[in-house]
N, C-alpha and C. Protein backbone atom coordinates (compact mmCIF):
# COMPACT_ATOMS: atom_id res chain seq x y z
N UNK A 1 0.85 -1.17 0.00
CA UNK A 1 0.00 0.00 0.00
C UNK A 1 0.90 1.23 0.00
N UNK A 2 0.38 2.33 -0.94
CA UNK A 2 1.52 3.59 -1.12
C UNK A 2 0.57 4.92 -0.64
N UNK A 3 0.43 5.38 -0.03
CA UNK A 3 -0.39 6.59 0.05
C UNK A 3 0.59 7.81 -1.36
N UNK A 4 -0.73 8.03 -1.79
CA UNK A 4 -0.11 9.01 -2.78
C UNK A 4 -0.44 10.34 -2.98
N UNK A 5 -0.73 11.15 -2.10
CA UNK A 5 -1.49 12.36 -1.99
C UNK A 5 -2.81 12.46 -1.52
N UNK A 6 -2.91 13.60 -1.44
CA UNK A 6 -4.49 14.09 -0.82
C UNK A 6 -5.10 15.45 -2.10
N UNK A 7 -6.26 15.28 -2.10
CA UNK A 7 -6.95 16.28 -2.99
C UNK A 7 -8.20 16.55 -2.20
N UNK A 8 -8.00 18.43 -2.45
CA UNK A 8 -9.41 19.06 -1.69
C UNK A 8 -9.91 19.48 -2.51
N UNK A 9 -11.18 19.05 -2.38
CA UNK A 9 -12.44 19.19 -3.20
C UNK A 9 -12.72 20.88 -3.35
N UNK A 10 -13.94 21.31 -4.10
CA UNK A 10 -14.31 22.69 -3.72
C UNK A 10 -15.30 22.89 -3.13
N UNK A 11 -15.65 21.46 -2.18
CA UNK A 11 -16.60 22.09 -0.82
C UNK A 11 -15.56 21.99 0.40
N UNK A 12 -14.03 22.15 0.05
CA UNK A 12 -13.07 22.18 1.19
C UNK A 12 -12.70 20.68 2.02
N UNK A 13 -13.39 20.40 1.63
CA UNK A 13 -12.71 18.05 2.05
C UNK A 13 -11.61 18.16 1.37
N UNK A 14 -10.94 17.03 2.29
CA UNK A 14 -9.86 16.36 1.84
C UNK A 14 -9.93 14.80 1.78
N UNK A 15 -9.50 14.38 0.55
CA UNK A 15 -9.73 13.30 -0.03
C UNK A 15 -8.50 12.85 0.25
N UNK A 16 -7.99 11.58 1.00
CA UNK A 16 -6.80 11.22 1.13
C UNK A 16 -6.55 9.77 0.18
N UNK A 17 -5.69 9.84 -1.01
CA UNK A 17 -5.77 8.57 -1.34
C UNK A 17 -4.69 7.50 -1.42
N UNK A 18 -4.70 6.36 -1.18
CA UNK A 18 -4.02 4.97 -0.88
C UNK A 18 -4.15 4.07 -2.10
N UNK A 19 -2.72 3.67 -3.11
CA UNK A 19 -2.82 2.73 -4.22
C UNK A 19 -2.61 1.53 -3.16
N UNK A 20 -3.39 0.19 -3.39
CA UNK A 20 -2.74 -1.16 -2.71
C UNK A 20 -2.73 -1.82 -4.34
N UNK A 21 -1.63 -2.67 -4.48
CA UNK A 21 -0.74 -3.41 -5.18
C UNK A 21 -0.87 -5.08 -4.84
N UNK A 22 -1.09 -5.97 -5.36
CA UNK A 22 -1.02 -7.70 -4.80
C UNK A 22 -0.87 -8.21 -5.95
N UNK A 23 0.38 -8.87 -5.81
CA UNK A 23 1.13 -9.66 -6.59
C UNK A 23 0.63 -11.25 -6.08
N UNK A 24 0.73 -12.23 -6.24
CA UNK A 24 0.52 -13.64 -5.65
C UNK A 24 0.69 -14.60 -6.75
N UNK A 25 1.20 -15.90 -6.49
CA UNK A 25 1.56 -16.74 -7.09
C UNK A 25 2.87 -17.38 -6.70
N UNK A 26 2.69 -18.90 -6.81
CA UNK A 26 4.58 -19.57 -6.24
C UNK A 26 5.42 -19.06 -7.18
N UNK A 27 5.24 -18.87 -8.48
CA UNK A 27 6.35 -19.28 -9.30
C UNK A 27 6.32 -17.81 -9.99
N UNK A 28 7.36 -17.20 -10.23
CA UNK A 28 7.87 -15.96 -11.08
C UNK A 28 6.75 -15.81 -12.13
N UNK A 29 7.14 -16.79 -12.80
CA UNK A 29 6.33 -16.51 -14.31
C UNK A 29 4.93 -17.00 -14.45
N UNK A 30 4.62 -17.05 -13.33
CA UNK A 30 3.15 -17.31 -13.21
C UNK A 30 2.50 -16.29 -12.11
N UNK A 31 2.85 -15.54 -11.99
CA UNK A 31 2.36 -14.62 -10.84
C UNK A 31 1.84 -13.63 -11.66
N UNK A 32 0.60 -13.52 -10.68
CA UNK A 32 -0.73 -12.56 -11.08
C UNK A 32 -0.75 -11.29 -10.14
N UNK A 33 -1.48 -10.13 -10.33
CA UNK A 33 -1.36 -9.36 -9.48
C UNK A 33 -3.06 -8.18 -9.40
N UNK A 34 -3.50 -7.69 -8.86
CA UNK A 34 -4.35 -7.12 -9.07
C UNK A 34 -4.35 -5.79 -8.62
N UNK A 35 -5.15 -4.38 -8.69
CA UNK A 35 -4.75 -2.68 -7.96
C UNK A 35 -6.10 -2.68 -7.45
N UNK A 36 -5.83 -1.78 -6.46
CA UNK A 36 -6.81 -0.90 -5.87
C UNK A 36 -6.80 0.34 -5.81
N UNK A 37 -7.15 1.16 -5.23
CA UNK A 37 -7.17 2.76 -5.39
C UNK A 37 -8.78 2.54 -4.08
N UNK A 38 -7.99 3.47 -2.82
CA UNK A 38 -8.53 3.61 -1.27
C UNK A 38 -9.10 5.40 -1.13
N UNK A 39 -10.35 5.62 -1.11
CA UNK A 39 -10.07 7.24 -0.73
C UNK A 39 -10.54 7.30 0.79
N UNK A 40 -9.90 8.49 1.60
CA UNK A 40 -10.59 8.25 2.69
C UNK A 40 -10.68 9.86 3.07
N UNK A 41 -11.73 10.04 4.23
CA UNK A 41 -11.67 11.41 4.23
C UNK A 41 -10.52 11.53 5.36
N UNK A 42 -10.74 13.56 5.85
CA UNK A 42 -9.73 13.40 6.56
C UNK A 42 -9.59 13.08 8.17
N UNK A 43 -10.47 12.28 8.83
CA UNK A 43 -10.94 11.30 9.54
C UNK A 43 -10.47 10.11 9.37
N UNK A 44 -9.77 9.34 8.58
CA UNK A 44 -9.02 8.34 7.90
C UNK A 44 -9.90 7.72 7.77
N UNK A 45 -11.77 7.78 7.71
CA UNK A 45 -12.36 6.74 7.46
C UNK A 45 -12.52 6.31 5.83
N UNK A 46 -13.09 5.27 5.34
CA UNK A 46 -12.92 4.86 4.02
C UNK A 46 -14.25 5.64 3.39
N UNK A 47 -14.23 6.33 2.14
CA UNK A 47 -15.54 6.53 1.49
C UNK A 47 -16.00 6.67 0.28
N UNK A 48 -15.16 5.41 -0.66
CA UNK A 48 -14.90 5.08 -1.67
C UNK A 48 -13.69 4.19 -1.85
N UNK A 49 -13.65 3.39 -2.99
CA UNK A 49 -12.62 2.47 -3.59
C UNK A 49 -12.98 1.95 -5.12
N UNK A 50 -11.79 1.77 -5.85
CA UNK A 50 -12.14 1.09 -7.31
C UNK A 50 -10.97 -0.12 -7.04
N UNK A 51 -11.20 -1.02 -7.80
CA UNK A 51 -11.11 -1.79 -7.85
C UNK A 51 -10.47 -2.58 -9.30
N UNK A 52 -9.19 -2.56 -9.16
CA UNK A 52 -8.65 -2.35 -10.76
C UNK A 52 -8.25 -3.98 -11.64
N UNK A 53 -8.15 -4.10 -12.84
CA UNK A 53 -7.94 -5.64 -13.01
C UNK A 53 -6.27 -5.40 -13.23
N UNK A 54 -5.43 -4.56 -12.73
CA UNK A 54 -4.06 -5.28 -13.00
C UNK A 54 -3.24 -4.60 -12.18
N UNK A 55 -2.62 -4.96 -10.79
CA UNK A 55 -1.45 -4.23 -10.20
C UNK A 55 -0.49 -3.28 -10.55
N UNK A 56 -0.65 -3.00 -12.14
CA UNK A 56 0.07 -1.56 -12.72
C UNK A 56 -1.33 -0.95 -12.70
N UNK A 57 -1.90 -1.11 -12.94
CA UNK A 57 -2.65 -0.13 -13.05
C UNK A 57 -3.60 0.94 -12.30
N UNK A 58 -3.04 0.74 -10.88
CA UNK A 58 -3.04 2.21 -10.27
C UNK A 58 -3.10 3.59 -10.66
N UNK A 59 -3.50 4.47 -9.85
CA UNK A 59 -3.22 5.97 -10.51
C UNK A 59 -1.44 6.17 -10.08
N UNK A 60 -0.59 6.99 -11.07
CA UNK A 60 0.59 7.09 -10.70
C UNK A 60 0.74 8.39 -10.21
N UNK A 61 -0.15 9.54 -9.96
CA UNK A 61 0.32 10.79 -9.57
C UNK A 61 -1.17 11.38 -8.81
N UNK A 62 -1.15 12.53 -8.45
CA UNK A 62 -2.57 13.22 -7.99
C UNK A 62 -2.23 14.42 -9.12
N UNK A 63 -2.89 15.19 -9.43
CA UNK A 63 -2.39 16.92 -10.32
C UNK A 63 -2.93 17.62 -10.37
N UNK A 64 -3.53 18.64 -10.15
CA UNK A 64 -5.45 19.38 -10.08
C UNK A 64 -6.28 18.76 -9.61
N UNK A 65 -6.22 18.25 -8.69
CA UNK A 65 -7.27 17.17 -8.49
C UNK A 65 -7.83 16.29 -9.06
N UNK A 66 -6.88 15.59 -10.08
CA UNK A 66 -7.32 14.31 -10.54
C UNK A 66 -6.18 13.16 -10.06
N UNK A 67 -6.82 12.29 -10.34
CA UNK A 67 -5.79 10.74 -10.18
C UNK A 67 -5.38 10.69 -11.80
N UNK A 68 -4.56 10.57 -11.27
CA UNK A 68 -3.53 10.16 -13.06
C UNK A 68 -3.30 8.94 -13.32
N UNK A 69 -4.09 8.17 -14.46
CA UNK A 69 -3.57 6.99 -14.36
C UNK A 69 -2.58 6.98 -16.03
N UNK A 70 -1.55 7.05 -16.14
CA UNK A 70 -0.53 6.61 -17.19
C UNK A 70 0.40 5.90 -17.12
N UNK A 71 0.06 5.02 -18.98
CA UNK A 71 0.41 4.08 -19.30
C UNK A 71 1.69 3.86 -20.57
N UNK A 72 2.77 3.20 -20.49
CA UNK A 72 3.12 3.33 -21.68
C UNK A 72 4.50 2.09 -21.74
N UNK A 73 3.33 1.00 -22.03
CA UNK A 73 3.57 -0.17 -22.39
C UNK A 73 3.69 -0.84 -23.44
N UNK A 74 4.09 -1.93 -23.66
CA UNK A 74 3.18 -2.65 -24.75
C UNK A 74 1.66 -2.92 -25.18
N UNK A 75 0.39 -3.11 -24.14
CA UNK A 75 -0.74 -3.26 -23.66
C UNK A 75 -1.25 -1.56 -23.87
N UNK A 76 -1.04 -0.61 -23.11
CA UNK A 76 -1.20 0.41 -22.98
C UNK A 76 -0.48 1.44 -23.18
N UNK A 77 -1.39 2.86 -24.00
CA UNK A 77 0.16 4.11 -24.14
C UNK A 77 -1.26 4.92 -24.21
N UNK A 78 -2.01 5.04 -22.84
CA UNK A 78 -3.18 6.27 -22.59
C UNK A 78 -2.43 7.07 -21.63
N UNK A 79 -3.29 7.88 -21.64
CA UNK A 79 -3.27 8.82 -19.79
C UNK A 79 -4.41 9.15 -19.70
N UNK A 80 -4.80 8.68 -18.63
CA UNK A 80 -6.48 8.66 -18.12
C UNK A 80 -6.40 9.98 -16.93
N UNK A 81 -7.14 10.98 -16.56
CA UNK A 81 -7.33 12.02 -15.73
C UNK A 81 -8.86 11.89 -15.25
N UNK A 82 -8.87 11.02 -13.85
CA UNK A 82 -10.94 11.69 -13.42
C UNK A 82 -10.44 12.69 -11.90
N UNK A 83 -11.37 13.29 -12.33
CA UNK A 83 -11.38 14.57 -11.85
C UNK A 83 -12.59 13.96 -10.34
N UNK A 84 -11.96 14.15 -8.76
CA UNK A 84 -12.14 13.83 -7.51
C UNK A 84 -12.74 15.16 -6.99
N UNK A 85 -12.44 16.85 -7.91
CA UNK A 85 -13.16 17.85 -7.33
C UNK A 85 -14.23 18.32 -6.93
N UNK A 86 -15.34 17.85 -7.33
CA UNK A 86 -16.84 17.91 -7.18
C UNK A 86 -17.47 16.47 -6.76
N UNK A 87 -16.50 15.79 -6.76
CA UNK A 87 -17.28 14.14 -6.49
C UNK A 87 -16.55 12.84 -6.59
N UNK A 88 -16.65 12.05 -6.16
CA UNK A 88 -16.13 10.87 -6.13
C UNK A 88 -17.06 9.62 -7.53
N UNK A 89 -16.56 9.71 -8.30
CA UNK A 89 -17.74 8.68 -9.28
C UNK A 89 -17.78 7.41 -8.50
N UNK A 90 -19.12 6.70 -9.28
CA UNK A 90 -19.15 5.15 -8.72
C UNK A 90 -18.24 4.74 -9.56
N UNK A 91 -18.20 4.85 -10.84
CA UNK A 91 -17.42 4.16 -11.41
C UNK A 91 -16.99 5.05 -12.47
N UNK A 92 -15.13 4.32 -12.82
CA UNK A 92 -14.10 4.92 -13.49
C UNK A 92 -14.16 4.43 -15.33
N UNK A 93 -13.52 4.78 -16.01
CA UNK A 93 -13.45 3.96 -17.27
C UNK A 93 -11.98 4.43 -17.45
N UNK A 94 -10.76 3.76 -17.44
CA UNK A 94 -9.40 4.29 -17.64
C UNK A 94 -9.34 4.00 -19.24
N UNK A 95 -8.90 4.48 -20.09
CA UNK A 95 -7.91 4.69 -21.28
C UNK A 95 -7.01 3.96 -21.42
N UNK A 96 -6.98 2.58 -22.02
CA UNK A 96 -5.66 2.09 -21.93
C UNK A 96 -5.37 2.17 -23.47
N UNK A 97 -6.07 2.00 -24.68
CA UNK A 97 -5.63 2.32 -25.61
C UNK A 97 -6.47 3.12 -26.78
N UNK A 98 -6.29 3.99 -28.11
CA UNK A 98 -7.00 4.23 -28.68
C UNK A 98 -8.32 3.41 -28.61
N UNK A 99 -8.36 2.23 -28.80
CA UNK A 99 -9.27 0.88 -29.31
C UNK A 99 -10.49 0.75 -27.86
N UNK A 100 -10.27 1.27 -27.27
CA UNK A 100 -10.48 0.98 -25.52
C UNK A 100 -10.11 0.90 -23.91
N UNK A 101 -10.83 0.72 -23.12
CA UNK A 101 -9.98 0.56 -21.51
C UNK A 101 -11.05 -0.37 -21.28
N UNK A 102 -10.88 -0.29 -19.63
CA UNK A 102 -11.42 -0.56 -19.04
C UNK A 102 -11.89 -0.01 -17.61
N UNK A 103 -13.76 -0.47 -17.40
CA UNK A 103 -14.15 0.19 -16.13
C UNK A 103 -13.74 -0.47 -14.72
């Protein structure tokens, strides 16, 4: 788990957010991994989470108040920006390539 910044909204909250990372598997080349993304207010309680299908794929920065998620892989070469200032969405759709992402 990495805490990676905090973003205040413009009703003055602070959104504190936490990437968690899980790798698992015996063997090197068979190991799977999955992301999360934790927001909490500034109470440290939880009041939101997404739920990602691949352990890179975390947000890598905070910037204006968005989570940054960029990519530039083989698989992926997006940069996804949702904006945490007015609201927390239920749900995300990241950019992983021209062709599509995923929610």
């Amino acid at each position: 788990m990495k805490y990676i910044g905090k973003i205040i909204t413009s009703k003055k909250d602070t959104l504190k957010i936490i990437n968690s990372q899980n790798l698992f598997g015996l063997l090197e080349e068979s190991k799977r991994g999955n992301g999360s993304v934790y927001i909490y207010n500034d109470k440290n309680q939880p009041i939101g989470a997404y739920f990602l299908g691949d352990y890179l794929a975390v947000p890598s920065k905070i910037e204006n108040q968005n989570l940054v998620f960029s990519y530039n892989n083989d698989f992926c070469n997006q940069t996804t920006r949702i904006s945490l200032k007015d609201s927390i969405p239920k749900e995300i759709f990241i950019q992983c390539s021209k062709k599509g992402g995923d929610i």
